[in-house]
Protein backbone atom coordinates (compact mmCIF):
# COMPACT_ATOMS: atom_id res chain seq x y z
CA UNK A 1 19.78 -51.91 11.73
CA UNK A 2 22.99 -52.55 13.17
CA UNK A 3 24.46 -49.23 15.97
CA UNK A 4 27.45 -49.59 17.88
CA UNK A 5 28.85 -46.79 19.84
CA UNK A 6 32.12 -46.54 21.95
CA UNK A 7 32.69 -44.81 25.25
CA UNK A 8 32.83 -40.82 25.40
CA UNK A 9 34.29 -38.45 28.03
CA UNK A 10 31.44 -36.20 29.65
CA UNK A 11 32.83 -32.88 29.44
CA UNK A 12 30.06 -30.41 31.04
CA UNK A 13 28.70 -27.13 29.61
CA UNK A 14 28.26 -24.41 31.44
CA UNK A 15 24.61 -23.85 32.54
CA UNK A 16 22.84 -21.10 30.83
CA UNK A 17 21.61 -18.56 33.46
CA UNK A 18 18.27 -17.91 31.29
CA UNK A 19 15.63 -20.41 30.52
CA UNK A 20 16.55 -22.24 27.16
CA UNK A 21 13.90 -22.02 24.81
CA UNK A 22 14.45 -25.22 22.74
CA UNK A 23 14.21 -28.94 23.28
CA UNK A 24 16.86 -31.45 22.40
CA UNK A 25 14.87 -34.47 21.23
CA UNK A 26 17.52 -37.65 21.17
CA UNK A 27 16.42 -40.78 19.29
CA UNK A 28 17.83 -43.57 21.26
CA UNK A 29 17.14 -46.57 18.44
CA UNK A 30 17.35 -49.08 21.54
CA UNK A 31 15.44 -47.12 23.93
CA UNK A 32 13.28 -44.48 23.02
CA UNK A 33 12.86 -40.66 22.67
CA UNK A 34 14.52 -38.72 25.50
CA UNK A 35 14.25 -34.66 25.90
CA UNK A 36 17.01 -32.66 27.28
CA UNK A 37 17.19 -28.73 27.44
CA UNK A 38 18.90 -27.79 24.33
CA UNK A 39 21.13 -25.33 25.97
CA UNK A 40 22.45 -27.26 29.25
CA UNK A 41 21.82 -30.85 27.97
CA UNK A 42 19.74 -31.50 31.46
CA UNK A 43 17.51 -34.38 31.07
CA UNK A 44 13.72 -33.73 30.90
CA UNK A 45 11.83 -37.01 29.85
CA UNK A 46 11.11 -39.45 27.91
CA UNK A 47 8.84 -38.72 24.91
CA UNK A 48 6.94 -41.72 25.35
CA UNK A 49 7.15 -45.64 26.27
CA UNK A 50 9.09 -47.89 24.12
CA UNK A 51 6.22 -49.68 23.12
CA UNK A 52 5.27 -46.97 21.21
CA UNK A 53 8.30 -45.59 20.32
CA UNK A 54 10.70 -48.78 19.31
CA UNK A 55 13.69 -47.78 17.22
CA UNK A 56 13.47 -44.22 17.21
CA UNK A 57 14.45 -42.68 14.25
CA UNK A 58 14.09 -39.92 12.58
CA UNK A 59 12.01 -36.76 14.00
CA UNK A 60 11.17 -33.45 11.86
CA UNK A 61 8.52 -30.80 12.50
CA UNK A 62 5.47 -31.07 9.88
CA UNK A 63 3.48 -28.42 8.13
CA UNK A 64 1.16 -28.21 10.90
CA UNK A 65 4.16 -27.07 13.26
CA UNK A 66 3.76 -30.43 15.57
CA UNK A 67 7.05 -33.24 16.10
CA UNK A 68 6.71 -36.01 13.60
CA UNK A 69 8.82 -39.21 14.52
CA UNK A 70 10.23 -42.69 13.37
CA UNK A 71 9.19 -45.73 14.78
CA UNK A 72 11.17 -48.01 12.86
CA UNK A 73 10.53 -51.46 14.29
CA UNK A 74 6.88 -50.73 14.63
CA UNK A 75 6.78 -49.38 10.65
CA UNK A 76 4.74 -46.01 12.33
CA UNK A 77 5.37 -42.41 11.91
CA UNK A 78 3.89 -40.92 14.98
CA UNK A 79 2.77 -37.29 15.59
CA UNK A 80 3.23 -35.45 18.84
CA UNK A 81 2.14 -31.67 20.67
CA UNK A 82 5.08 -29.42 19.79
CA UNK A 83 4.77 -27.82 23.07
CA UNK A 84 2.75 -30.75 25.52
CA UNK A 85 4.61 -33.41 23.78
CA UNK A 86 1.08 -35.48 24.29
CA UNK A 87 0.57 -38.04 21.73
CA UNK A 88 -1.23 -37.38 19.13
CA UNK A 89 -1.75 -40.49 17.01
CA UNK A 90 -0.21 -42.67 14.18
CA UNK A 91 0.11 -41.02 11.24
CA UNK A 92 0.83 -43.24 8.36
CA UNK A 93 2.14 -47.08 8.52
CA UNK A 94 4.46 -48.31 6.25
CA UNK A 95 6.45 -51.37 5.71
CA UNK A 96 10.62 -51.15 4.65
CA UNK A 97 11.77 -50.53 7.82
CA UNK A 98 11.42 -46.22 7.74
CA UNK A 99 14.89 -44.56 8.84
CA UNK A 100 14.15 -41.15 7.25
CA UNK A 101 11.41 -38.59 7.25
CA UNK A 102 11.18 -34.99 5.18
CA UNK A 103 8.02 -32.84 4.22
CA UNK A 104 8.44 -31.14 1.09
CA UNK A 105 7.05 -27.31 0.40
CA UNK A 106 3.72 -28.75 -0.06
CA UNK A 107 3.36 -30.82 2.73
CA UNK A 108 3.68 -33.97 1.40
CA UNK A 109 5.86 -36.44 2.94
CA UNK A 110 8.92 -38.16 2.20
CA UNK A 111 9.62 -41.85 3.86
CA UNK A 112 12.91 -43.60 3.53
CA UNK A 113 12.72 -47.30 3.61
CA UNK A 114 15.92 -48.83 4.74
CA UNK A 115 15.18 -52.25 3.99
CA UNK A 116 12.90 -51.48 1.20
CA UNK A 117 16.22 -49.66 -0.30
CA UNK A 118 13.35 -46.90 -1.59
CA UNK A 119 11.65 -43.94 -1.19
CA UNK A 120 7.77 -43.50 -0.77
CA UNK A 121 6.00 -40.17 -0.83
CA UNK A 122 2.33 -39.46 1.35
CA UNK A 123 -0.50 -36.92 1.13
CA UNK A 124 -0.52 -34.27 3.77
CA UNK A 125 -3.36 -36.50 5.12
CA UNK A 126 -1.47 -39.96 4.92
CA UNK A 127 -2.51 -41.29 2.16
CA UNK A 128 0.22 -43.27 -0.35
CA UNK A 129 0.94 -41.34 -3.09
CA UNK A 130 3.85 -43.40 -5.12
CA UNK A 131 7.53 -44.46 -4.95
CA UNK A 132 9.29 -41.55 -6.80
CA UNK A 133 12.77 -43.40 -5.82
CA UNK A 134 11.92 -46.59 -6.32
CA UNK A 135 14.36 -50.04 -5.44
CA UNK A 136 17.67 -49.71 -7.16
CA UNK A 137 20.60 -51.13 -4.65
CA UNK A 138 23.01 -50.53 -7.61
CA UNK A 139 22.60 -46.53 -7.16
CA UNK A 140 20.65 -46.14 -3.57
CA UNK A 141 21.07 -49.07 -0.93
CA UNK A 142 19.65 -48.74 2.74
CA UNK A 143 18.16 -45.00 3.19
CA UNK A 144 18.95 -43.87 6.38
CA UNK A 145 17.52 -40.84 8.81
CA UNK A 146 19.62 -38.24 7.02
CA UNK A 147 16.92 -37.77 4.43
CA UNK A 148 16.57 -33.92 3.76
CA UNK A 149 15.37 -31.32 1.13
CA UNK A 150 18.58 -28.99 0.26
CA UNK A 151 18.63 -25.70 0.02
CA UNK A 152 18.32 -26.20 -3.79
CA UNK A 153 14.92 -28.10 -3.71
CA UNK A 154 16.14 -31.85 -3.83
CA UNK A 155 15.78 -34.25 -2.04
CA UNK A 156 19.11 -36.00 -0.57
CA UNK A 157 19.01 -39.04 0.66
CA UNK A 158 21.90 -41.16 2.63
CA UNK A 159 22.41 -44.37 1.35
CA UNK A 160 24.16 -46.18 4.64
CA UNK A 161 24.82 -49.50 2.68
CA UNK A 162 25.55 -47.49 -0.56
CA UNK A 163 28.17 -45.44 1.26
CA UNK A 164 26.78 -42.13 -0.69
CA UNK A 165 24.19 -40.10 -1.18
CA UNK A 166 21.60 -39.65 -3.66
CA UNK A 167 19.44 -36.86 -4.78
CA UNK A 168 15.84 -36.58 -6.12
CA UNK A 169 14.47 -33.50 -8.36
CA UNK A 170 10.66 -33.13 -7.30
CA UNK A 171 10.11 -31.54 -10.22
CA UNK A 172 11.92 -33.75 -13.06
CA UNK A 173 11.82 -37.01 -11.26
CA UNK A 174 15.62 -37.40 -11.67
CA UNK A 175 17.46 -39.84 -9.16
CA UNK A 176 21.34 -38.84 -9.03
CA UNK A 177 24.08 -39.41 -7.50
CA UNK A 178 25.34 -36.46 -5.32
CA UNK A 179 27.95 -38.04 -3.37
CA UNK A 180 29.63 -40.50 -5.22
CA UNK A 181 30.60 -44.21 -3.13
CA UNK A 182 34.21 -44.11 -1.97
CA UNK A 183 34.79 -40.62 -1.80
CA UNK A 184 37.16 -39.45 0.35
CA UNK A 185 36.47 -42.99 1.64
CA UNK A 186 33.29 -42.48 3.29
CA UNK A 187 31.72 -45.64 4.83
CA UNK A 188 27.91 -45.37 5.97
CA UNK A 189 26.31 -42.33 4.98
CA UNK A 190 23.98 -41.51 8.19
CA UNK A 191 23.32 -37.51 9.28
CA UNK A 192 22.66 -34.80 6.78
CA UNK A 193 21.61 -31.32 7.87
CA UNK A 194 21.17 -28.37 6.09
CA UNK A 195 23.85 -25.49 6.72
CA UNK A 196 23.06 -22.03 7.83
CA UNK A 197 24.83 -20.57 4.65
CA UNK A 198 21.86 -22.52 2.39
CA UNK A 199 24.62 -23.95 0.61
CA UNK A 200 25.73 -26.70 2.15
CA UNK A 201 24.98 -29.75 3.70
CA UNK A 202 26.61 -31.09 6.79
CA UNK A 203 27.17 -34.76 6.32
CA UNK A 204 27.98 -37.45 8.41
CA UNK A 205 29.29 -40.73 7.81
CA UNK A 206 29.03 -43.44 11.14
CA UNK A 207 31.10 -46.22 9.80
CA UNK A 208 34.35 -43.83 8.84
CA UNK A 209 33.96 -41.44 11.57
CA UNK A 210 33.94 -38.21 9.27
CA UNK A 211 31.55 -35.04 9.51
CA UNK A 212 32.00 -32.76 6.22
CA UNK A 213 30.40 -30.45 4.89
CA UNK A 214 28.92 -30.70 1.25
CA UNK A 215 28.41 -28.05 -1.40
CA UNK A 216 25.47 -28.51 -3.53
CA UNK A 217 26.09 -26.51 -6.11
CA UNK A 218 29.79 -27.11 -6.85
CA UNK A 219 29.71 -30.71 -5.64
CA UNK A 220 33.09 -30.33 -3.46
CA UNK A 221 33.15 -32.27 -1.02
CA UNK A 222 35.02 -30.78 2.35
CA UNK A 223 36.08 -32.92 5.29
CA UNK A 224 35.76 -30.74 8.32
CA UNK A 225 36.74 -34.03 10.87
CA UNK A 226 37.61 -37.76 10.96
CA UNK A 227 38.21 -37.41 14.91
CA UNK A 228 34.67 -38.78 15.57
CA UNK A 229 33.43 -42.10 16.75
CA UNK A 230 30.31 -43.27 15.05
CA UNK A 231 28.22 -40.40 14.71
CA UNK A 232 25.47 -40.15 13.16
CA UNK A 233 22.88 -37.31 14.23
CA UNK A 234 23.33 -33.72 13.68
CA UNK A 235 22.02 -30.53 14.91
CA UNK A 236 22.66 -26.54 15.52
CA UNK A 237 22.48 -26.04 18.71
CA UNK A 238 20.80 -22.39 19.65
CA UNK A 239 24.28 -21.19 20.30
CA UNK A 240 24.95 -21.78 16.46
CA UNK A 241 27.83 -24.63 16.70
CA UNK A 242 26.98 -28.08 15.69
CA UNK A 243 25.45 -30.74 17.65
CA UNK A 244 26.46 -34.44 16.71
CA UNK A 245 25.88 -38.30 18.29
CA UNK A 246 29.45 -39.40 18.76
CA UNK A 247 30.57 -42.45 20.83
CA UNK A 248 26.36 -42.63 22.20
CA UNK A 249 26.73 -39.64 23.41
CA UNK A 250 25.78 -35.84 22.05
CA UNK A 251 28.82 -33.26 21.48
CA UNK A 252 29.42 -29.85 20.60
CA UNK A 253 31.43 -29.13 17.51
CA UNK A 254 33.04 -25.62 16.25
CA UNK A 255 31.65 -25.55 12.47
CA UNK A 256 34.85 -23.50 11.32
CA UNK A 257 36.96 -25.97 12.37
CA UNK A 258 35.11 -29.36 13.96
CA UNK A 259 36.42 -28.97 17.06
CA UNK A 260 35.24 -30.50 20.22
CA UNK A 261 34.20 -27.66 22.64
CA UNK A 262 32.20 -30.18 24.71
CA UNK A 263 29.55 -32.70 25.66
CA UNK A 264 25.75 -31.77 25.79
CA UNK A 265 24.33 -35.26 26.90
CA UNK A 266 26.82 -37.95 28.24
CA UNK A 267 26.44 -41.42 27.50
CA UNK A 268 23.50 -43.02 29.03
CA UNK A 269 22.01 -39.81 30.20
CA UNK A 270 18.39 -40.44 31.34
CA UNK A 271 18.68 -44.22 29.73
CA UNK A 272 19.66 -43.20 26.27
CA UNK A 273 20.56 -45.82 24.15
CA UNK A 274 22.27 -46.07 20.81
CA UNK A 275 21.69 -42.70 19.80
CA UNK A 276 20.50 -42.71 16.16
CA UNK A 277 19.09 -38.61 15.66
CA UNK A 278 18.46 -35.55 16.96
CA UNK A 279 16.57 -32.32 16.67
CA UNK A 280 16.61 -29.06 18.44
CA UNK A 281 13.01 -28.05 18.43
CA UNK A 282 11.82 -24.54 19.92
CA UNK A 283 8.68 -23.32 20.48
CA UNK A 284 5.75 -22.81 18.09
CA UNK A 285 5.81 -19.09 16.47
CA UNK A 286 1.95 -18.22 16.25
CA UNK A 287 0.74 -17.38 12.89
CA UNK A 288 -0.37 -13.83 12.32
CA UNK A 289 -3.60 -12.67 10.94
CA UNK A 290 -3.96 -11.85 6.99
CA UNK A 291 -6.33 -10.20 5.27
CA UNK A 292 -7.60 -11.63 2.04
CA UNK A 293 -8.46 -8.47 -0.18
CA UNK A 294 -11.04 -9.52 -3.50
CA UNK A 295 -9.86 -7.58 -6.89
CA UNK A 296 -11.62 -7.16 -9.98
CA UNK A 297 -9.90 -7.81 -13.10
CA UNK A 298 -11.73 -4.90 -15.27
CA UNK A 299 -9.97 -6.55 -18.44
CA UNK A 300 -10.77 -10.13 -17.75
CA UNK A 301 -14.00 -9.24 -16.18
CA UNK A 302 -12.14 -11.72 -13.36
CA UNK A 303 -12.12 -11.87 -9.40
CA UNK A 304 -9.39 -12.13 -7.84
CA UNK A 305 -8.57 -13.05 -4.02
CA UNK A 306 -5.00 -12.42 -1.89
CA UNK A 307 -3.93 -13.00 1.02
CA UNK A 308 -0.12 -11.74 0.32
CA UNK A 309 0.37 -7.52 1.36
CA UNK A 310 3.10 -7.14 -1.44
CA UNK A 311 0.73 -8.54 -4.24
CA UNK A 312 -2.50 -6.00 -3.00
CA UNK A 313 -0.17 -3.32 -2.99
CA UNK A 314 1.67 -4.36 -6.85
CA UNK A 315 -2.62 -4.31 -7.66
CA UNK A 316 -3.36 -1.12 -5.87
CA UNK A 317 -0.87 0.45 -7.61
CA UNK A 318 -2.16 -0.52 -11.48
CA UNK A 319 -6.10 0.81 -10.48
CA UNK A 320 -6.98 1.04 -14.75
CA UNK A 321 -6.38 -2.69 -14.84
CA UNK A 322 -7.50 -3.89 -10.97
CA UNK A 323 -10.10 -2.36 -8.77
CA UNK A 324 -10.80 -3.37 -5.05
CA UNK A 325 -14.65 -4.94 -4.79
CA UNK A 326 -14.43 -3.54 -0.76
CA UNK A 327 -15.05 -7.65 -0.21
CA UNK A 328 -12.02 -9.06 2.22
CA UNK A 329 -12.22 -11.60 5.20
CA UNK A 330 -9.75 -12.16 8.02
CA UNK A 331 -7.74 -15.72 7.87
CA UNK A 332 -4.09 -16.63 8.88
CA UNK A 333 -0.53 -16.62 7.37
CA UNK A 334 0.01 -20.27 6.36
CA UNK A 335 3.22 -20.88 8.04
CA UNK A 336 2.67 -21.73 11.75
CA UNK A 337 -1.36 -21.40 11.47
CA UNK A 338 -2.70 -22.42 14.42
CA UNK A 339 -4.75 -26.15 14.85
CA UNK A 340 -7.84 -26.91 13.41
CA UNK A 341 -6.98 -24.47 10.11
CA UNK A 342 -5.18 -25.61 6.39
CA UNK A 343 -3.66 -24.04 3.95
CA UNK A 344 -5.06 -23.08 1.23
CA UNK A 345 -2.49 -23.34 -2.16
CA UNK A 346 -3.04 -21.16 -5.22
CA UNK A 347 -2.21 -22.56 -8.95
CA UNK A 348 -2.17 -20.25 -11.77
CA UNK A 349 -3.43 -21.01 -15.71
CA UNK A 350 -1.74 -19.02 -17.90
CA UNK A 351 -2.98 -18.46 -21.64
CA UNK A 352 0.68 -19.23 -22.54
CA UNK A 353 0.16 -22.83 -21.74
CA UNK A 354 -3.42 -22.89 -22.32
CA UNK A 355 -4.82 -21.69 -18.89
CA UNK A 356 -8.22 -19.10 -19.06
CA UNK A 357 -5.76 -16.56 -17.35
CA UNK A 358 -6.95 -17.28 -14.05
CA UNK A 359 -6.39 -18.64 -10.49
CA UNK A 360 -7.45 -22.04 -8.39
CA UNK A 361 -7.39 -22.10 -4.82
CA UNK A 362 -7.21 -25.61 -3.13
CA UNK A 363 -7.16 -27.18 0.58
CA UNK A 364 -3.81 -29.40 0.80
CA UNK A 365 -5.67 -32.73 -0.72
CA UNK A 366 -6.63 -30.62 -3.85
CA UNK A 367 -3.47 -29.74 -4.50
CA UNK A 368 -1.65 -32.81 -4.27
CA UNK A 369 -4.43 -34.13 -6.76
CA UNK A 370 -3.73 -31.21 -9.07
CA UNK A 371 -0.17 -31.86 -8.77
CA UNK A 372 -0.86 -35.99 -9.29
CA UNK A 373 -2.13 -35.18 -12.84
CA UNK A 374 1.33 -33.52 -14.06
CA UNK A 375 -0.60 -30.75 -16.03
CA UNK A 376 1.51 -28.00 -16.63
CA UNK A 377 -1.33 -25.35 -17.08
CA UNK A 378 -1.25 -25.39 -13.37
CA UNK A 379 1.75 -23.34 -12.20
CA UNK A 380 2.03 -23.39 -8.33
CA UNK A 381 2.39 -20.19 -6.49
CA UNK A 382 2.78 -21.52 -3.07
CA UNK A 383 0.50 -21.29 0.18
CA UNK A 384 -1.49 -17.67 -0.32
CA UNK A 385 -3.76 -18.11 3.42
CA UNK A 386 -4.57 -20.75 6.06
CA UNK A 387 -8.24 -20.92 7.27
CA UNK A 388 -10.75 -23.06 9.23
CA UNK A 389 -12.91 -25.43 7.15
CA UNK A 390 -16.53 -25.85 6.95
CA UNK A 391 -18.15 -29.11 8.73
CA UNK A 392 -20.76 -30.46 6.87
CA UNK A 393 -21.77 -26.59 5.36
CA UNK A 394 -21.40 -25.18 8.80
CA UNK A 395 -18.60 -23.06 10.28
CA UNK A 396 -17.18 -23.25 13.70
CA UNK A 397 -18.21 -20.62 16.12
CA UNK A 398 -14.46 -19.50 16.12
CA UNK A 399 -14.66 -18.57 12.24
CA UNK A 400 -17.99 -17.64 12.06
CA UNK A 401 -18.31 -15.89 8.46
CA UNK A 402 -18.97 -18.11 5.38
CA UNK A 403 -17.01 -18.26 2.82
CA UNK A 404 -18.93 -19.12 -0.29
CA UNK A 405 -17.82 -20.05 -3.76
CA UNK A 406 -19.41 -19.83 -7.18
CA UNK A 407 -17.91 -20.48 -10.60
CA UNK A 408 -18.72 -18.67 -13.77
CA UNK A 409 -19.38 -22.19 -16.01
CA UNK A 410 -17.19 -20.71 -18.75
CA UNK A 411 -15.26 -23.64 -18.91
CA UNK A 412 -15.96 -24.59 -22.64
CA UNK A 413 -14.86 -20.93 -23.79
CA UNK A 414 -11.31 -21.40 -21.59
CA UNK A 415 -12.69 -18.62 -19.41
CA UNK A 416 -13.09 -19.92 -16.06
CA UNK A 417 -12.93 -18.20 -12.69
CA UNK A 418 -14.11 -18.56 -9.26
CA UNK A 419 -15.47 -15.55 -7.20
CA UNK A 420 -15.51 -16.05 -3.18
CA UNK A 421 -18.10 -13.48 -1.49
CA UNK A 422 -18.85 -13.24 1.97
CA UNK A 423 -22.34 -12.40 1.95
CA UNK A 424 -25.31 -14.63 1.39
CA UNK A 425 -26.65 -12.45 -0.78
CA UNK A 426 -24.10 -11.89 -2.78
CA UNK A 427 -23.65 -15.73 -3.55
CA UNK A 428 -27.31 -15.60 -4.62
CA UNK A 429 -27.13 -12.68 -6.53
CA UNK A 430 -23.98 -14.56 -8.34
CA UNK A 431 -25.98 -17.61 -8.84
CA UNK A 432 -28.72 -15.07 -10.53
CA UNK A 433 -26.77 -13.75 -12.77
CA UNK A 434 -25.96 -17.73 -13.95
CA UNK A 435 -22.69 -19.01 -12.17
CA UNK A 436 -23.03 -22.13 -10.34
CA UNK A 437 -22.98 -22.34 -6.77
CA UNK A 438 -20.69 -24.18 -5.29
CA UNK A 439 -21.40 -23.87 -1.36
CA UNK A 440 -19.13 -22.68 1.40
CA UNK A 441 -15.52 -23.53 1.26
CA UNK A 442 -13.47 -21.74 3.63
CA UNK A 443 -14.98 -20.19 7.40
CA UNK A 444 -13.53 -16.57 8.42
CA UNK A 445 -12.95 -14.86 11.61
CA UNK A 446 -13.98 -11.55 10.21
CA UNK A 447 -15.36 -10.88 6.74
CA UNK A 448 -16.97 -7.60 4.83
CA UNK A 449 -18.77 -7.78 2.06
CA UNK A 450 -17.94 -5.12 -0.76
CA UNK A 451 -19.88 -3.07 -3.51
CA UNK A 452 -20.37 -4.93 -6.11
């Protein structure tokens, strides 16, 4: 796609007198990815070779905390090291043209097709899932990079060629209009970012030269400056003003009041070209350890397994209705757990809807199955634990305790649970006492076994 810029006045920043912690990562569409520090705008490097990278888009951070990027002329999202930058292969191909890139709350991702004038969703392992916005130039023409979840759980998306933006509900499958064309006679709808207040969302449009900001809730639209020359990126820097492309190059911006306080990357700067996006990317916070307590449901005659400290101590604190088994193993939060680990998702059947008034845990592909069927008995409750994953029945020597998993076969009275032991013996004492064993699921760093 078409990206002219004009000529921009380096202004300097002061040099911070402490290492910066973040990474500026610049798309240049007609060069490639270039890193600068985030706080000085010094040039690093260049992510990789244009003939990998060739029409650099797009680049967001994916559940498994690594830098996720558009190729646009090569139809690849590519994956790199958050903190080597080394390459770490293609992640899914498409076709369109892809400007845009979000993960929802699941993991799933989001690709904006520019030329495809639609939106296609993927599997946290890659695999197509469908076209929730599907071709419709009359409401949504030419998605570009902008495309983000707001803070109210929609999914905006710039239409460049549409001069507006559109939103998509998830969960009802609505396709709106947020931003309506014309208003306030905006012309190429490019940058969206999500503002600090979880409220708003900045908003750029390239082809009128306007940043504003945009209230999700109310709708009002605010124009915060018209003073810009094509931009199109946007950023907080880790000061906590606004970073924007304007005339190729990337500036500084006062949020209060959009004005310039100076220039973070000059034109050209370590062979930029046509600067399309940025990101300000720090470095990976390390998971900490959970421990995933097992409850019995003396009611239900259920099990029950948590990861989250609130919900054991809600439990604990009702012991005539939940008793701890003593069984618990060690695993990791599920935001930032470290490589070679997934999260594990919890859904929840309630009798109201039909459910056996229990719980089903699921790596990220059995969720996004579960979710692919549109029951409602399943109610998701988020990510409860990450952990390592079995090979072939065998655990890594890192997570050496075995997670096992047996189910009670009730399925025909609407009584079904799922009871995860540690213990070998345990499993086959389950499996004696008739539920069927379904092998080991999940691989612990530490485990206990309990009582009973």
């Amino acid at each position: 796609m078409a990206a002219l810029f004009g000529l921009s006045i380096w202004t300097p920043l002061a040099s911070a007198q402490t290492v910066c912690p973040s990474r500026l990562f610049v798309s240049g569409y007609a060069s490639t990815v270039h890193v600068y520090d985030a706080c000085t705008g010094a040039f690093q490097r260049t992510l990789d070779s244009r003939t990998r990278i060739n029409g650099a888009q797009a680049i967001k951070l994916g559940p498994d905390g690594h830098i996720y990027l558009v190729s646009e002329n090569t139809q690849k999202i590519l994956k790199y090291h958050r903190d080597t930058l080394d390459f770490l292969g293609e992640y899914v191909t498409t076709n369109g043209n892809p400007t845009g890139i979000a993960f929802d709350s699941q993991g799933r991702l989001y690709i904006g097709r520019y030329e495809a004038s639609a939106v296609s969703r993927y599997s946290r392992a890659g695999a197509l899932i469908d076209e929730p916005v599907a071709r419709n130039t009359a409401v949504l023409f030419g998605p570009d990079n902008g495309l983000t979840f707001g803070p109210d759980g929609k999914l905006y998306i710039p239409g460049y060629d549409s001069n507006n933006v559109v939103s998509y509900d998830p969960v009802t499958g609505a396709v709106a209009v947020a931003i309506p064309a014309g208003a306030q006679n905006i012309a190429g709808s490019r940058g969206l970012l999500v503002a600090k207040d979880n409220q708003h969302l900045w908003f750029t449009a390239e082809l009128s030269g306007q940043l504003f900001k945009f209230n999700v809730a109310s709708k009002a639209l605010t124009l915060v400056t018209a003073a810009l020359i094509r931009p199109t990126g946007i950023a907080y820097a880790p000061d906590g003003n606004l970073l924007v492309v304007s005339g190729g190059a990337v500036v500084k911006l006062d949020p209060a009041t959009g004005a310039r306080l100076g220039t973070v990357v000059a034109v050209g700067s370590g062979g930029l070209s046509l600067p399309t996006y940025i990101a300000v990317i720090g470095p990976k916070v390390t998971s900490s350890a959970v421990e995933v307590i097992e409850y019995f449901n003396i009611g239900l005659n259920k099990y029950f397994i948590t990861g989250r400290t609130a919900e054991q101590a809600a439990l604990d604190g009702v012991p005539a209705a939940f008793r701890r088994t003593g069984a618990r193993f060690t695993a990791w939060a599920a935001a930032g757990a470290p490589e070679g680990t997934e999260p594990i998702c919890r859904f929840y059947l309630p009798p109201a809807k039909g459910g056996p008034n229990s719980h089903f845990y699921g790596r990220p592909a059995d969720c996004d199955l579960v979710r692919a069927t549109g029951n409602p008995v399943f109610e998701y409750e988020g990510e409860d634990f990450a952990v390592a994953i079995p090979v072939n029945g065998v655990c890594p020597s890192s997570t050496p305790f075995t997670v096992y998993r047996s189910f009670n076969n009730r399925s025909a009275q609407n009584d079904g649970n799922h009871r995860y032991t540690v213990a070998a013996a345990r499993y086959n004492e389950m499996t004696g006492k008739g539920w069927v064993p379904e092998g080991t699921v999940f691989c612990a760093a530490n485990a206990a076994d309990g009582t009973e």
